[in-house]
C-alpha atoms as a PDB file:
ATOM      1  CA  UNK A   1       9.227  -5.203  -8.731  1.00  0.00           C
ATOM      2  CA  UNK A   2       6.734  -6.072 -10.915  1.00  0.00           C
ATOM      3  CA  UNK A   3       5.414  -3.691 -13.282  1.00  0.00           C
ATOM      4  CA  UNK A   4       1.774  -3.543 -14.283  1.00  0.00           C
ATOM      5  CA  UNK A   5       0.543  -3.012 -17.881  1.00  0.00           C
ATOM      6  CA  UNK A   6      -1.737  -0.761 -16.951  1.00  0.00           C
ATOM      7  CA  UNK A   7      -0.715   2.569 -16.892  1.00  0.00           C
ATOM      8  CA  UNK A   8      -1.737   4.344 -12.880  1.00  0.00           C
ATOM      9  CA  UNK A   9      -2.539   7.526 -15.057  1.00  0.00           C
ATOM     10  CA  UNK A  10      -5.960   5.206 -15.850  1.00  0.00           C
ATOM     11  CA  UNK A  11      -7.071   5.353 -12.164  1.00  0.00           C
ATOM     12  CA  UNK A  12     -10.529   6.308 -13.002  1.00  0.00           C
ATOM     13  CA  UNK A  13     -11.014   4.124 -16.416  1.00  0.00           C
ATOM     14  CA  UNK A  14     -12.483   1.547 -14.380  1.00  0.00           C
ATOM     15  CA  UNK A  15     -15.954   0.751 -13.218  1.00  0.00           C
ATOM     16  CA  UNK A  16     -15.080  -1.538 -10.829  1.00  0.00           C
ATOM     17  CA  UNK A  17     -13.237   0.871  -8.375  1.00  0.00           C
ATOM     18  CA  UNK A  18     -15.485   2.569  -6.608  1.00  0.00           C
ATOM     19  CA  UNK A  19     -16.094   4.080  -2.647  1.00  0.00           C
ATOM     20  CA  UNK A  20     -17.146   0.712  -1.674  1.00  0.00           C
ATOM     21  CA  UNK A  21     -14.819  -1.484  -3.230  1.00  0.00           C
ATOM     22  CA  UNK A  22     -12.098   0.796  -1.713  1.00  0.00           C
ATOM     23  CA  UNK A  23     -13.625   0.223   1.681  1.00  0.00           C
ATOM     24  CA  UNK A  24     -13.478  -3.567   1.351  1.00  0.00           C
ATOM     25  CA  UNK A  25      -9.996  -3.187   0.022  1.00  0.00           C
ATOM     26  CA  UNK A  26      -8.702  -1.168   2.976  1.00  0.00           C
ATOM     27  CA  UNK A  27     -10.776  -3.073   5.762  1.00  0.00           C
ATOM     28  CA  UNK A  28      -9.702  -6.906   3.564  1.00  0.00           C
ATOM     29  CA  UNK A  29      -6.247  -5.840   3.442  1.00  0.00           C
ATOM     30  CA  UNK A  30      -5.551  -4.443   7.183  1.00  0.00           C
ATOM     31  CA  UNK A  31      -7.309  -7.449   8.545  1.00  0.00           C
ATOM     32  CA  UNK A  32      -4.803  -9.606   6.471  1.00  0.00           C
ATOM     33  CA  UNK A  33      -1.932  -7.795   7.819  1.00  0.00           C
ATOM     34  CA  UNK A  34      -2.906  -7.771  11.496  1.00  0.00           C
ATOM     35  CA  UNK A  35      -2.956 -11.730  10.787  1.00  0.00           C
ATOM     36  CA  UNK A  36       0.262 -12.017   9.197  1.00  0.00           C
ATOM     37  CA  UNK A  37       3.413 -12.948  11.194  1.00  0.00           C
ATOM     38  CA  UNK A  38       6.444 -10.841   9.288  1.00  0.00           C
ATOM     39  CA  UNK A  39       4.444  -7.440   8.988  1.00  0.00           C
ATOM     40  CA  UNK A  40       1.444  -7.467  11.598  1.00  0.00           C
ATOM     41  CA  UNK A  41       3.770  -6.644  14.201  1.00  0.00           C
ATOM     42  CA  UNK A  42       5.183  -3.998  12.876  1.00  0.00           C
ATOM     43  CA  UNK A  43       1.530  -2.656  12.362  1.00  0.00           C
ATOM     44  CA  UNK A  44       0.803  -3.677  15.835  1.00  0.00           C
ATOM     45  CA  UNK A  45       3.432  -1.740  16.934  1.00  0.00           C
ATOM     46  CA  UNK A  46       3.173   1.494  15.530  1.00  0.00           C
ATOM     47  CA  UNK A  47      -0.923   2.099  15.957  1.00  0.00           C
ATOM     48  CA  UNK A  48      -2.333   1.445  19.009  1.00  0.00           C
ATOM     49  CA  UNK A  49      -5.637  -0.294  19.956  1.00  0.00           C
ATOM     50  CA  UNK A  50      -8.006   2.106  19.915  1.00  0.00           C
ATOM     51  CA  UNK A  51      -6.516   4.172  16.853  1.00  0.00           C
ATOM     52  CA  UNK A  52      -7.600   1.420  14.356  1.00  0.00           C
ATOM     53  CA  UNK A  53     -10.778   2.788  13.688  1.00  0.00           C
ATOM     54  CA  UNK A  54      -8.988   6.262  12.670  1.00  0.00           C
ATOM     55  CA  UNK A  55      -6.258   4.760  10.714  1.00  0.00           C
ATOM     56  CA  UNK A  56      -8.508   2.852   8.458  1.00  0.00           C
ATOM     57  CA  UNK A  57     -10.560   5.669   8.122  1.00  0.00           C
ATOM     58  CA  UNK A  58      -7.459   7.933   6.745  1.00  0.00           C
ATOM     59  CA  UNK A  59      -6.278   5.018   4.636  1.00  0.00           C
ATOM     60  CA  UNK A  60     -10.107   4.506   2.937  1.00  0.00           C
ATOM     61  CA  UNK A  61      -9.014   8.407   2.519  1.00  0.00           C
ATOM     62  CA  UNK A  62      -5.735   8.201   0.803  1.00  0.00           C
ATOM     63  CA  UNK A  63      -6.931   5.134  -1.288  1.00  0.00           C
ATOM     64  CA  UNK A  64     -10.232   7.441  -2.450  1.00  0.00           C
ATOM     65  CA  UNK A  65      -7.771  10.568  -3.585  1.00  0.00           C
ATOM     66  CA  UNK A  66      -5.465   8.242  -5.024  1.00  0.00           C
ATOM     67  CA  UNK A  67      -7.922   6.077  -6.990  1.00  0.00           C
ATOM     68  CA  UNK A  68     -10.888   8.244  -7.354  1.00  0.00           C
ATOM     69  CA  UNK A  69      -9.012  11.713  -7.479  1.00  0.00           C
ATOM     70  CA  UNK A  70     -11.580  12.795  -4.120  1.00  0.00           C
ATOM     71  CA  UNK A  71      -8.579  14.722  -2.264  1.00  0.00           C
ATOM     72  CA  UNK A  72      -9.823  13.450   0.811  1.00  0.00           C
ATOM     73  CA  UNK A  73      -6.516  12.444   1.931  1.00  0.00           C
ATOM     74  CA  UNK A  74      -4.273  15.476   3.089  1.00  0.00           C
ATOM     75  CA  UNK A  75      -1.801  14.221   5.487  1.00  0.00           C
ATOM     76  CA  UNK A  76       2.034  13.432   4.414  1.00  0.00           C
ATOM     77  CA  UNK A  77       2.383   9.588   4.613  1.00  0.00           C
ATOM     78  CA  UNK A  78       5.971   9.321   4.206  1.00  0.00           C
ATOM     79  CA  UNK A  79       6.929  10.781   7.363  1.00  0.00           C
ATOM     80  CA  UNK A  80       5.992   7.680   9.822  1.00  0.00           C
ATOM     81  CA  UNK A  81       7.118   5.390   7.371  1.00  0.00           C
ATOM     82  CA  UNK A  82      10.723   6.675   7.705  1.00  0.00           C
ATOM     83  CA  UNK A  83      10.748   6.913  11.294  1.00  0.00           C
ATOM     84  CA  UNK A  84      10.274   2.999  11.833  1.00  0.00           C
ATOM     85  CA  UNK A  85      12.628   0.742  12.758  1.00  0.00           C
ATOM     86  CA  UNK A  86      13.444  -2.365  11.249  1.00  0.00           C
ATOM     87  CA  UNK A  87      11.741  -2.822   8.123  1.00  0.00           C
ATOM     88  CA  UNK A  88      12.959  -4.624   5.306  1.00  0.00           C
ATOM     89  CA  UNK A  89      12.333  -5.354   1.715  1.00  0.00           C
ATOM     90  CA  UNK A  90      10.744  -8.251   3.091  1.00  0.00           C
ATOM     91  CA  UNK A  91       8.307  -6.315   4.834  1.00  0.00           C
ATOM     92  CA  UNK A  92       7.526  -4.039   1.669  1.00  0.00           C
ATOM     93  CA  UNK A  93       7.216  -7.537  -0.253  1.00  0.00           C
ATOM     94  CA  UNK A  94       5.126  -8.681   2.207  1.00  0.00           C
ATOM     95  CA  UNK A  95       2.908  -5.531   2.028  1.00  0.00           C
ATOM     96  CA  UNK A  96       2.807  -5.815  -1.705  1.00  0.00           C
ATOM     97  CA  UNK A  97       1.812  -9.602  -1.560  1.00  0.00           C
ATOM     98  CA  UNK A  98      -1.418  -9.058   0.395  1.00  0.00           C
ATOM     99  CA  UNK A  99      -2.577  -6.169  -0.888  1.00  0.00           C
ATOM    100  CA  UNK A 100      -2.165  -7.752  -4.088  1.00  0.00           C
ATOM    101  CA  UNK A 101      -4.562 -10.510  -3.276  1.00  0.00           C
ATOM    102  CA  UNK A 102      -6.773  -8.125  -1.485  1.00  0.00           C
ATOM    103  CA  UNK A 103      -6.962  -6.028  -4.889  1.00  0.00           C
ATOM    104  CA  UNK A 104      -7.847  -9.574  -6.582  1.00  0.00           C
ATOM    105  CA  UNK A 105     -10.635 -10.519  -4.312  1.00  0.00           C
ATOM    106  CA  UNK A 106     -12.401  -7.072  -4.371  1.00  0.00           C
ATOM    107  CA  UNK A 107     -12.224  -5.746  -7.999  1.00  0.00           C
ATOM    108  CA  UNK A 108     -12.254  -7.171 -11.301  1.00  0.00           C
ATOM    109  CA  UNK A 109      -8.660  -7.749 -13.382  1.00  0.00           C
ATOM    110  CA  UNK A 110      -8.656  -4.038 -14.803  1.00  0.00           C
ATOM    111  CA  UNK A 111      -9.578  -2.577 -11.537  1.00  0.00           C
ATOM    112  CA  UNK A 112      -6.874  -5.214  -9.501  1.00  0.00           C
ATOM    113  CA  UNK A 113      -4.245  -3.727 -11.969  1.00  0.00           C
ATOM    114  CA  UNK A 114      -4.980  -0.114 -11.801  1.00  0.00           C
ATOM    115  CA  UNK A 115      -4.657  -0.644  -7.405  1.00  0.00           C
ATOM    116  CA  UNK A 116      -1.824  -2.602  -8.113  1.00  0.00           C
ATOM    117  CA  UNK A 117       0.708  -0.223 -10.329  1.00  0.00           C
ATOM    118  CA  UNK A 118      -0.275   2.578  -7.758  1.00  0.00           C
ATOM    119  CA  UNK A 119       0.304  -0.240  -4.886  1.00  0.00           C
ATOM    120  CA  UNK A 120       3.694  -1.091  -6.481  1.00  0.00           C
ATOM    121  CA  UNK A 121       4.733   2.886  -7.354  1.00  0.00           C
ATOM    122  CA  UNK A 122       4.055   3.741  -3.817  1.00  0.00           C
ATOM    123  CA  UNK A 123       6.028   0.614  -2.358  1.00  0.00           C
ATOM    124  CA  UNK A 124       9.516   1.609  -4.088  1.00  0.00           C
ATOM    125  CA  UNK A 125       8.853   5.495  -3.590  1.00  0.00           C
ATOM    126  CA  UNK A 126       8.904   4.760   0.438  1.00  0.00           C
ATOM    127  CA  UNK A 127      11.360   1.901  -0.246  1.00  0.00           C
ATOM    128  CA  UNK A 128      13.720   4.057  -1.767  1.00  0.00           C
ATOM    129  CA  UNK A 129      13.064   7.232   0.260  1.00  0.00           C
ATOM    130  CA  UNK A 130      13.381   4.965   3.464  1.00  0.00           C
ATOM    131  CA  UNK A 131      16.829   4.274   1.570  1.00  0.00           C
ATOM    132  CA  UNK A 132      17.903   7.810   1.056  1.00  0.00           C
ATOM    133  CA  UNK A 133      17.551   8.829   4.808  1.00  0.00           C
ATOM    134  CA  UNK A 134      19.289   6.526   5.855  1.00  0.00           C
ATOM    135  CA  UNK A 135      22.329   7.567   3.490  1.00  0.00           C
ATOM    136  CA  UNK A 136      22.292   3.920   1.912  1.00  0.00           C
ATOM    137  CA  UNK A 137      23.437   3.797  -1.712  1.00  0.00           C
ATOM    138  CA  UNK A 138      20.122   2.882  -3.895  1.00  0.00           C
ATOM    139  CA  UNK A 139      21.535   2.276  -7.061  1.00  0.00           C
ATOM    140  CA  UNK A 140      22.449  -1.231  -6.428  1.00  0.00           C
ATOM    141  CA  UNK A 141      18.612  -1.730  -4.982  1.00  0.00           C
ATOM    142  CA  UNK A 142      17.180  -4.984  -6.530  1.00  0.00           C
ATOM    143  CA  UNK A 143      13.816  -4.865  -7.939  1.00  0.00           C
ATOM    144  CA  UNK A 144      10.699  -5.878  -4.668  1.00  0.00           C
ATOM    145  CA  UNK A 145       9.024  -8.790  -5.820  1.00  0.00           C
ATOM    146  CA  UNK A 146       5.434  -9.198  -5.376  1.00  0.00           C
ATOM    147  CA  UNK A 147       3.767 -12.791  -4.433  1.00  0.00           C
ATOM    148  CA  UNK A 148       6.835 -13.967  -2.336  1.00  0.00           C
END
């Protein structure tokens, strides 16, 4: 993985992440996922039809208290992620990859980078704790790579 020069401790140094760009981030991303062939499915899979509206409501959520601080998020996000089946680091590349260029289209460089090293933190925390409950070993776990 990839790690940004900008420190995620400077969340709220930049003007260009605000409510609304977080909006268009979510909404950009998640409609580039449920296009994509290697992790759409798995999206597919786990929320059903007529949950999308809620889940993109609780990720605009999580994005606001991570980026903004706003708390607005309160749920425990790790807990679904270690009950599905099948995903690889391909998948959390994958993730990584769009919401990279997501992060590029909707806010300036500073404000891509600041998404990005919380985008990238977040990716090898589930990674790894996907890892651990599984019993796998993760100290031989190669570094995700983001644009592949």
């Amino acid at each position: 993985m990839r790690s940004s020069t900008v420190s995620s401790d400077d969340r709220a140094g930049t003007a260009s992440i605000d409510e609304t760009g977080i909006r268009k981030l979510v909404y950009g991303f998640y409609d580039s996922v449920r296009g994509d062939p290697l992790i759409g499915p798995v999206f597919e899979r786990e929320i059903e039809a007529d949950q999308w509206p809620v889940h993109l409501a609780k990720m605009c959520d999580f994005w606001s208290s991570v980026l903004l601080r706003t708390r607005r998020y309160s749920g425990r996000p790790m807990a679904p992620h270690l009950r599905m089946e099948g995903l690889s680091d391909a998948h959390f590349e994958r993730w990584l990859t769009l919401f990279q260029a997501t992060a590029h289209r909707v806010f300036d460089e500073e404000g891509a980078a600041v998404v990005m090293a919380f985008a990238e933190r977040i990716a090898q925390n589930f990674r790894l704790s996907r890892a651990l409950h599984r019993g796998e070993d993760t100290t031989r776990m190669k570094p995700l790579r983001v644009g592949v």
